[in-house]
C-alpha atoms as a PDB file:
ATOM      1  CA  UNK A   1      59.578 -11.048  68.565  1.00  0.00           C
ATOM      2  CA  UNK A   2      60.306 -11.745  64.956  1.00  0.00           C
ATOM      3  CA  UNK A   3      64.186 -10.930  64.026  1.00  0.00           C
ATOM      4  CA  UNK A   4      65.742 -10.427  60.913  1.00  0.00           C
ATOM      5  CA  UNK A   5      68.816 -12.520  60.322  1.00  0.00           C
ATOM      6  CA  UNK A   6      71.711 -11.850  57.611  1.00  0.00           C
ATOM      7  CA  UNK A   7      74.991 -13.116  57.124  1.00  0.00           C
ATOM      8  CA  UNK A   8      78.450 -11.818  56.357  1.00  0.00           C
ATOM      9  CA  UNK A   9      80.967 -13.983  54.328  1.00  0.00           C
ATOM     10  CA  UNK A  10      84.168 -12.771  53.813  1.00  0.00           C
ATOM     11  CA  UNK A  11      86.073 -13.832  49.940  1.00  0.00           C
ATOM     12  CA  UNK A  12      89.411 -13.852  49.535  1.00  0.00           C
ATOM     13  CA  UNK A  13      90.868 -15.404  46.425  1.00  0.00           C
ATOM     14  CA  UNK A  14      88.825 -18.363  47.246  1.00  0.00           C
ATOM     15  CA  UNK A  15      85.519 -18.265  45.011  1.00  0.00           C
ATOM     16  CA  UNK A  16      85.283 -21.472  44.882  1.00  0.00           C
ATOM     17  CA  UNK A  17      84.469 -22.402  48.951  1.00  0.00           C
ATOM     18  CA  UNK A  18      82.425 -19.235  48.969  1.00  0.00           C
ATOM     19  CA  UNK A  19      80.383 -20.548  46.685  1.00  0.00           C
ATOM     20  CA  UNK A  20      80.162 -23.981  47.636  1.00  0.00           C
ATOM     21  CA  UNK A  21      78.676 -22.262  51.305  1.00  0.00           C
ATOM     22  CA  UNK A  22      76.103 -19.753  49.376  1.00  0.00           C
ATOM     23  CA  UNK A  23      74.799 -22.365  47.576  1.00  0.00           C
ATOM     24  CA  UNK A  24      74.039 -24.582  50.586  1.00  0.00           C
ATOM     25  CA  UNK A  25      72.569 -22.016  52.473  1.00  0.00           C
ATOM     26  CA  UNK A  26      70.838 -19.062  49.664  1.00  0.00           C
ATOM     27  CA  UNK A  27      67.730 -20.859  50.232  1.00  0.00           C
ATOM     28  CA  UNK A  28      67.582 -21.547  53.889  1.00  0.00           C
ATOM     29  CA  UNK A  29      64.455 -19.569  54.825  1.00  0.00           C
ATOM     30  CA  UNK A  30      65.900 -18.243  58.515  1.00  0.00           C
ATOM     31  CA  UNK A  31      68.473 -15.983  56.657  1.00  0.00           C
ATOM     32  CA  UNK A  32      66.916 -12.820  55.071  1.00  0.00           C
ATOM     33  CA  UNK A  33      70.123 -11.573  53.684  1.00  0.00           C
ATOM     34  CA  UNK A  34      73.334 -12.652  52.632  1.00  0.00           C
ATOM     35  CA  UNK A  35      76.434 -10.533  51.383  1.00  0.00           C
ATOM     36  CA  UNK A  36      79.425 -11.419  49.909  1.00  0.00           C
ATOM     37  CA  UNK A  37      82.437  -9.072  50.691  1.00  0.00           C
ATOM     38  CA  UNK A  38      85.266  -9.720  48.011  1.00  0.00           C
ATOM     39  CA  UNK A  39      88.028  -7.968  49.970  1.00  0.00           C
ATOM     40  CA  UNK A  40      90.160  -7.402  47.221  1.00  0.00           C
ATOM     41  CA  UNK A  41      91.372 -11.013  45.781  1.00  0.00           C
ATOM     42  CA  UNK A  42      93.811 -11.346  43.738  1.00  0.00           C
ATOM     43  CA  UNK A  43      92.730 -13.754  41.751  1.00  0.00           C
ATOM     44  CA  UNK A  44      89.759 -14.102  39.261  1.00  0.00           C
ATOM     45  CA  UNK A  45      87.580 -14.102  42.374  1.00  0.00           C
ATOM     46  CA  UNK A  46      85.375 -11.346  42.103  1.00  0.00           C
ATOM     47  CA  UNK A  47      85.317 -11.768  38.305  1.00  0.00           C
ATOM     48  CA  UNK A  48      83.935 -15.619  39.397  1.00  0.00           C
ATOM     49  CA  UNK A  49      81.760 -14.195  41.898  1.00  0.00           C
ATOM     50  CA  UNK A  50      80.013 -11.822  39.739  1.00  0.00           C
ATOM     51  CA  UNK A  51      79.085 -14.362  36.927  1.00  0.00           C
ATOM     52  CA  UNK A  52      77.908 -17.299  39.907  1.00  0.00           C
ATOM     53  CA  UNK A  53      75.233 -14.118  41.162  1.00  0.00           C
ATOM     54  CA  UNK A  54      71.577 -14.966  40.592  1.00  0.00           C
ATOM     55  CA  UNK A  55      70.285 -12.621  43.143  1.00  0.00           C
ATOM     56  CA  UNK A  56      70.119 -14.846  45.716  1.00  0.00           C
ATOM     57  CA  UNK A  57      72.609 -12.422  47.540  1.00  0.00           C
ATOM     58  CA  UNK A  58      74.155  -9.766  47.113  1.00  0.00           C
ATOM     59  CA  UNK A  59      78.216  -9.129  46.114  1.00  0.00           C
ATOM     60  CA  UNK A  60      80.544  -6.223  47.456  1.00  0.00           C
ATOM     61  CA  UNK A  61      83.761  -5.709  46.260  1.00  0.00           C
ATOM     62  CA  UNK A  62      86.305  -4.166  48.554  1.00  0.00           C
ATOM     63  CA  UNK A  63      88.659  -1.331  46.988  1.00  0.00           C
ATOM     64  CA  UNK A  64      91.516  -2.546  49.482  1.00  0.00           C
ATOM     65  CA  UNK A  65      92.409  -5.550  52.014  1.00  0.00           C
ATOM     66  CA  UNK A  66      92.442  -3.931  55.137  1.00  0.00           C
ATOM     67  CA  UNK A  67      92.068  -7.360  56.740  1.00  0.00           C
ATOM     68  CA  UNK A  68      89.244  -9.835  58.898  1.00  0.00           C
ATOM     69  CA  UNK A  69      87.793  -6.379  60.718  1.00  0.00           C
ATOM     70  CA  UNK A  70      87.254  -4.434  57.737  1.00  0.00           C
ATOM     71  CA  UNK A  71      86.390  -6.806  55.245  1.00  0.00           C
ATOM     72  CA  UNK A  72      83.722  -7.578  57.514  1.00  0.00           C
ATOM     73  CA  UNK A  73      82.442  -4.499  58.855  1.00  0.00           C
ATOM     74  CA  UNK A  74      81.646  -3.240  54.990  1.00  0.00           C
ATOM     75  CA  UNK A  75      79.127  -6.230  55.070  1.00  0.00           C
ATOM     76  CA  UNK A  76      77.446  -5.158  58.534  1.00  0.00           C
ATOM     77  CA  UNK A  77      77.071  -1.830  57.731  1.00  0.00           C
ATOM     78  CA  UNK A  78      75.695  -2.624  53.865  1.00  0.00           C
ATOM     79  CA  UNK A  79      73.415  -4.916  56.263  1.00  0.00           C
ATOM     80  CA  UNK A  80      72.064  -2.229  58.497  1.00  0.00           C
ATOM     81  CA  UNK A  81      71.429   0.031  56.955  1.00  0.00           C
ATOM     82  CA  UNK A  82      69.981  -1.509  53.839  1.00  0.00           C
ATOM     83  CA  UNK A  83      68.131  -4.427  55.130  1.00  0.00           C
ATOM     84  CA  UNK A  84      67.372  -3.215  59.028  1.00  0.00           C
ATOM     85  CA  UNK A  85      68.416  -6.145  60.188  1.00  0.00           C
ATOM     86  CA  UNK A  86      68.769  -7.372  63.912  1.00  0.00           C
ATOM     87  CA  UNK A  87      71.058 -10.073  64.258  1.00  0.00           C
ATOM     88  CA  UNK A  88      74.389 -10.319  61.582  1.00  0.00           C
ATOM     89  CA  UNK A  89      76.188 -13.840  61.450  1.00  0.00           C
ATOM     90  CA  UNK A  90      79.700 -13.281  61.123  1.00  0.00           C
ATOM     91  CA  UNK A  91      80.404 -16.696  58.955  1.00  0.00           C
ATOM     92  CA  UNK A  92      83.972 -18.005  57.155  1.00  0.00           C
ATOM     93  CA  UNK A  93      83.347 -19.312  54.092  1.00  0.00           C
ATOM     94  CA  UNK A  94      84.691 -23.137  54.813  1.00  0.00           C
ATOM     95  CA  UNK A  95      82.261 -23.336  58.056  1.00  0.00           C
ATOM     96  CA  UNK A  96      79.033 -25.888  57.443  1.00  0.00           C
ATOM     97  CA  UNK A  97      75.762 -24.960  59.244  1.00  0.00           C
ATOM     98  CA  UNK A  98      72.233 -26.249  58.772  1.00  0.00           C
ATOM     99  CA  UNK A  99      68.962 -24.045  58.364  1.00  0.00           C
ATOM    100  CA  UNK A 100      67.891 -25.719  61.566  1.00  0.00           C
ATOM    101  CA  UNK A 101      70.795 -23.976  63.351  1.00  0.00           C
ATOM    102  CA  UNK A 102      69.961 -20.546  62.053  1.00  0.00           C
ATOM    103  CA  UNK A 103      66.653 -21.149  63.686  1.00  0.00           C
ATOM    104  CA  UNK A 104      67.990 -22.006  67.037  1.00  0.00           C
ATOM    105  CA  UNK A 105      69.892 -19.589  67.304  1.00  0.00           C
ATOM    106  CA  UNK A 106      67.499 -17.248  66.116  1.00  0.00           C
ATOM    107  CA  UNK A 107      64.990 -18.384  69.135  1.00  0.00           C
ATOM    108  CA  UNK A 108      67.790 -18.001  71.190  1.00  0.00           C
ATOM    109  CA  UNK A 109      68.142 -14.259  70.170  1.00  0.00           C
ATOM    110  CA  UNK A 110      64.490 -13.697  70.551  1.00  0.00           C
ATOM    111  CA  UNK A 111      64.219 -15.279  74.132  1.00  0.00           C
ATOM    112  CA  UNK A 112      67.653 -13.764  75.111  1.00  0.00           C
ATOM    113  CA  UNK A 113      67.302 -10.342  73.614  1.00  0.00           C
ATOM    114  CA  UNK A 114      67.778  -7.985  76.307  1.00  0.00           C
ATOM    115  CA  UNK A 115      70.708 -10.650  77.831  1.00  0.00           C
ATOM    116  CA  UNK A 116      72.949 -11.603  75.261  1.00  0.00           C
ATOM    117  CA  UNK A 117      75.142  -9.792  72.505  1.00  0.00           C
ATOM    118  CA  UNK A 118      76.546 -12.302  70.910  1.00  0.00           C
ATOM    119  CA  UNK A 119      75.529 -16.331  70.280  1.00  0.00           C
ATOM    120  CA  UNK A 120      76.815 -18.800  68.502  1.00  0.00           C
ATOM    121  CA  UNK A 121      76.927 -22.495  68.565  1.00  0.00           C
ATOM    122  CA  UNK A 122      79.079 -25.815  69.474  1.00  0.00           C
ATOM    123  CA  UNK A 123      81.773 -25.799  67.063  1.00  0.00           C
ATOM    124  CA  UNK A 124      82.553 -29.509  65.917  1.00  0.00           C
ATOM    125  CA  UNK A 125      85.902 -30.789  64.317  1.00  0.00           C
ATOM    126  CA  UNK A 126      85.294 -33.098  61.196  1.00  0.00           C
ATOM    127  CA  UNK A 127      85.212 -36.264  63.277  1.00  0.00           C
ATOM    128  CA  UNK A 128      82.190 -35.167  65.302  1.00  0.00           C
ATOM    129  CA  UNK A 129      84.145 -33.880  68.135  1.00  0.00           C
ATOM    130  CA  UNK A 130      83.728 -30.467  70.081  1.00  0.00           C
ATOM    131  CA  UNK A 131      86.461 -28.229  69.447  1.00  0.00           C
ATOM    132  CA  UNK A 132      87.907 -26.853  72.552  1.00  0.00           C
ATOM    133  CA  UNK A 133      89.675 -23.981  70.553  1.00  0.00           C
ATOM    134  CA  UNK A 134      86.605 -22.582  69.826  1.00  0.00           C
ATOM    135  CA  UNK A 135      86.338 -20.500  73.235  1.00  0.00           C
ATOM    136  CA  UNK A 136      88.848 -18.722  75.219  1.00  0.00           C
ATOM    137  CA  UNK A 137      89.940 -16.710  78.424  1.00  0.00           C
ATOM    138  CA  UNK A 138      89.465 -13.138  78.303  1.00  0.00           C
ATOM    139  CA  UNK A 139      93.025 -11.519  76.719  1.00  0.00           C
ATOM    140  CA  UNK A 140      95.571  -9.908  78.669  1.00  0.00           C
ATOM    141  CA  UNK A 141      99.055  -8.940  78.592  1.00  0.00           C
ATOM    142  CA  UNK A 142      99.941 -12.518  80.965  1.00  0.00           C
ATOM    143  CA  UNK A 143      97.461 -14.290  78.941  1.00  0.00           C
ATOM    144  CA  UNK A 144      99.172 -12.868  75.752  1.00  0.00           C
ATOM    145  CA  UNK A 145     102.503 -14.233  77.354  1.00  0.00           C
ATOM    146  CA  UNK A 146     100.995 -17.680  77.758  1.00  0.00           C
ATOM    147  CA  UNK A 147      99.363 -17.912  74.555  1.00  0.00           C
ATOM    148  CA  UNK A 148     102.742 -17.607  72.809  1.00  0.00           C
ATOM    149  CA  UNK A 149     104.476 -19.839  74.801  1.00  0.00           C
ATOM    150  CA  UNK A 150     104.128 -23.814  74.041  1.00  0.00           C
ATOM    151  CA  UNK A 151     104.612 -25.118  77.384  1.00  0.00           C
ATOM    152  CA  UNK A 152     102.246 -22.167  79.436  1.00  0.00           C
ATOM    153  CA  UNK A 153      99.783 -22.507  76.590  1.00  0.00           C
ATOM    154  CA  UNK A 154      98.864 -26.081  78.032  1.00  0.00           C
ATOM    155  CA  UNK A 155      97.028 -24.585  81.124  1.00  0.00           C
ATOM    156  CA  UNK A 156      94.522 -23.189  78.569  1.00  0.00           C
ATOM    157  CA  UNK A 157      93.109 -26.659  77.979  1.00  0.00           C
ATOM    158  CA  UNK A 158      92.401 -26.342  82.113  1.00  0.00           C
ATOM    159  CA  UNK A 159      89.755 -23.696  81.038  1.00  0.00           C
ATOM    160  CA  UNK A 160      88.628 -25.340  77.735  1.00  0.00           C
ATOM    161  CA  UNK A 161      87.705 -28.835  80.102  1.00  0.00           C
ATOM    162  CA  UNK A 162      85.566 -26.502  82.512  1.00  0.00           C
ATOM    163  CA  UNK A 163      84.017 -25.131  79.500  1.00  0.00           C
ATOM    164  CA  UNK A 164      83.194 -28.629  78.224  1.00  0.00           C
ATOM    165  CA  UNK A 165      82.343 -30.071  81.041  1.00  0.00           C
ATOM    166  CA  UNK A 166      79.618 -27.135  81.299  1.00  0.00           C
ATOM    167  CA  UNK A 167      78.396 -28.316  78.043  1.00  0.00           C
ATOM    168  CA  UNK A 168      77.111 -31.635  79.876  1.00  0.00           C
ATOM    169  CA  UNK A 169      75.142 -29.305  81.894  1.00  0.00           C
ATOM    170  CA  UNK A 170      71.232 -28.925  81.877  1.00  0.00           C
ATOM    171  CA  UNK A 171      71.357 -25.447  80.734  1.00  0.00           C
ATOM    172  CA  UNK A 172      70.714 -24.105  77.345  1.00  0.00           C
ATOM    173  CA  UNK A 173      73.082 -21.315  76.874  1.00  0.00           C
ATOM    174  CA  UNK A 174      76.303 -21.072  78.460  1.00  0.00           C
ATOM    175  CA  UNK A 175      78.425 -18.274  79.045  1.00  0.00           C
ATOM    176  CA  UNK A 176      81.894 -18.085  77.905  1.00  0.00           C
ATOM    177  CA  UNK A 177      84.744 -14.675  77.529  1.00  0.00           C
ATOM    178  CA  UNK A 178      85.435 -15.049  73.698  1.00  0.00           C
ATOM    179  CA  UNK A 179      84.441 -16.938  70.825  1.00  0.00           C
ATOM    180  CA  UNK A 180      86.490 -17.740  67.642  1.00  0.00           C
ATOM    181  CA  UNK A 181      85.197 -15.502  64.959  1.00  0.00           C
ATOM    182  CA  UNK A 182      84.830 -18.198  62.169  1.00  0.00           C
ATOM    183  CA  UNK A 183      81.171 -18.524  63.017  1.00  0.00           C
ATOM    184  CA  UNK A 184      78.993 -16.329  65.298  1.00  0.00           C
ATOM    185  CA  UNK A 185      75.886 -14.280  65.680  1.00  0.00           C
ATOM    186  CA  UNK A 186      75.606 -10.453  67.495  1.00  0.00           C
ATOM    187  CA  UNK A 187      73.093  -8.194  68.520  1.00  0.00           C
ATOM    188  CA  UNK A 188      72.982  -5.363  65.334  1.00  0.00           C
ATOM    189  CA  UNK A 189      72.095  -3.098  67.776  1.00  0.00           C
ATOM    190  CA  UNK A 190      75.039  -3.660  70.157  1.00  0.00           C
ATOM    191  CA  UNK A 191      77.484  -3.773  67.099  1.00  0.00           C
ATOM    192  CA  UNK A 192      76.727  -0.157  66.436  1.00  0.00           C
ATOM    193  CA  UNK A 193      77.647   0.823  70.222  1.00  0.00           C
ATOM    194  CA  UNK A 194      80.566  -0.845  70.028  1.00  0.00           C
ATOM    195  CA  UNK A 195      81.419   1.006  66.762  1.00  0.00           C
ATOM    196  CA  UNK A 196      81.410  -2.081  64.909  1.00  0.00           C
ATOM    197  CA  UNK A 197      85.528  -4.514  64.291  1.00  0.00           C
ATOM    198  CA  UNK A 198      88.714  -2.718  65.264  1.00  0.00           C
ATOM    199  CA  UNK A 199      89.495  -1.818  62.112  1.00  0.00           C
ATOM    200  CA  UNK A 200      93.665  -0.973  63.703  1.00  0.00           C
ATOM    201  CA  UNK A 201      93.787  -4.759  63.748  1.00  0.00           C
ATOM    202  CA  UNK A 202      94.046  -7.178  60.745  1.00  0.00           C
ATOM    203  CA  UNK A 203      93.997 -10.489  61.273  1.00  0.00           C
ATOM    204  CA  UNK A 204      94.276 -10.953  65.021  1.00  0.00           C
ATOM    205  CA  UNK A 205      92.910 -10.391  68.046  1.00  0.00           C
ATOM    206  CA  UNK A 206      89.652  -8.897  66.859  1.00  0.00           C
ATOM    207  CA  UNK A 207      87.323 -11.361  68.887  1.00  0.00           C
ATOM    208  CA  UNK A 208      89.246 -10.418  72.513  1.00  0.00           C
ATOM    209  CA  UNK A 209      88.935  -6.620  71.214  1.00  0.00           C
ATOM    210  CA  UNK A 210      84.876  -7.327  70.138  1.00  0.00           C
ATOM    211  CA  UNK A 211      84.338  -9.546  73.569  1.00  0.00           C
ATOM    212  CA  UNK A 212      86.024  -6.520  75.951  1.00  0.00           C
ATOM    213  CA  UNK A 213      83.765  -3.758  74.492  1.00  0.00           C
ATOM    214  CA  UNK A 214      80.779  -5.687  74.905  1.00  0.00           C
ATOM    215  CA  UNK A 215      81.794  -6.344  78.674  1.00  0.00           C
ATOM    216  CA  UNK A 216      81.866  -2.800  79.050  1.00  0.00           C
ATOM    217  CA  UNK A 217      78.288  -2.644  77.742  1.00  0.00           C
ATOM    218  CA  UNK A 218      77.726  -5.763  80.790  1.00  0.00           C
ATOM    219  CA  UNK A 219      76.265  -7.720  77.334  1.00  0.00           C
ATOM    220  CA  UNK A 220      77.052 -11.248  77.401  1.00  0.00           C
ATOM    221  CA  UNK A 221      79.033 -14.068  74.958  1.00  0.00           C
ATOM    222  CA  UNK A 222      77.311 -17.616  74.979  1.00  0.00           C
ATOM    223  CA  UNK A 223      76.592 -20.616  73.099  1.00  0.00           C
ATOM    224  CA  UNK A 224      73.991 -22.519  72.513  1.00  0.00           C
ATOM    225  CA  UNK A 225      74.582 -26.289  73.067  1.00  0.00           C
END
């Protein structure tokens, strides 16, 4: 099963990182599109943007900021239902990836297909190190309580040292709730089910929101070690 593979990054008066990332990855040959989503900088960003295009990728200037979910759901739908593709990457601008990645995770999508909705990969913290705040418990209302408290938010790193210690494990994929949603890859297919980002939300909270609707679908969350 060959897949087509674009990316979403998300600009916000911050040209300069964006295009530090497209130019690093405009020739990687896994990714068959890219699009930029200006979502409505306030600086000369968009202005930048537009001059730095060589057709590499293409450039979408949002008429408002309506936040992380709708920024990003003007690039997956520009995606679909231009380019047909099958998987989107979801990708911050300041996140480094290789062209070898995009292919694993790619395979993983092809031999995983009917399995998983979403994959991404091991995060790693600029000294080399896995970052355990890259994965998280399912959210609800006692979890919200814990998460906002500095003592009660310690027992997450319980669950974050299972998770790692999984990641030592002779499997290729593991499962996990929720992933952080600086950098990961979904199903196209399952986004449309799920009727794409909660667009009620604006900076927060979109990943639990994105990881309980594919539950509901019994579609799983992994990553690929």
């Amino acid at each position: 099963m060959k897949l087509k593979l674009g990316i979403v990054i998300l600009n916000y008066n911050d040209y300069k990182t964006t295009l530090d990332l497209i130019n690093r990855i405009k020739y990687y040959n896994e990714i068959d599109n890219i699009v930029i989503v200006d979502n409505k900088s306030t600086n000369n960003s968009l202005e930048m943007l537009k001059k730095a295009n060589d057709n590499t990728w293409h450039l979408i200037a949002s008429s408002e900021n309506k936040g992380y979910a709708s920024g990003n759901n003007i690039g997956i739908k520009y995606l679909i239902d231009n380019f047909n593709v099958d998987i989107i990457g979801i990708v911050n601008p300041d996140i480094i990836f290789s062209n070898e990645f995009i292919c694993e995770i790619k395979k993983s999508f092809e031999k995983y297909y009917e399995e998983y909705a979403l994959i991404t990969g091991l995060q790693l913290k600029p000294d080399g190190s896995i970052s355990k705040r890259a994965f998280w418990k399912e959210l609800n209302f006692k979890r919200l309580l814990i998460s906002n408290s500095m003592i009660f938010s310690k027992f997450d790193d319980i669950f974050n040292n299972y998770i790692e210690k999984k990641i030592n494990e002779n499997k290729e994929i593991i499962n996990v709730p929720v992933v952080e949603g600086c950098c990961f890859f979904i199903n196209a297919n399952d986004m449309k089910k799920i009727n794409f980002f909660d667009e009620s939300t604006f900076l927060f909270c979109e990943e639990d929101i994105l990881a309980k609707k594919l539950k509901k679908l019994n579609r799983k969350i992994g990553i690929n070690k």
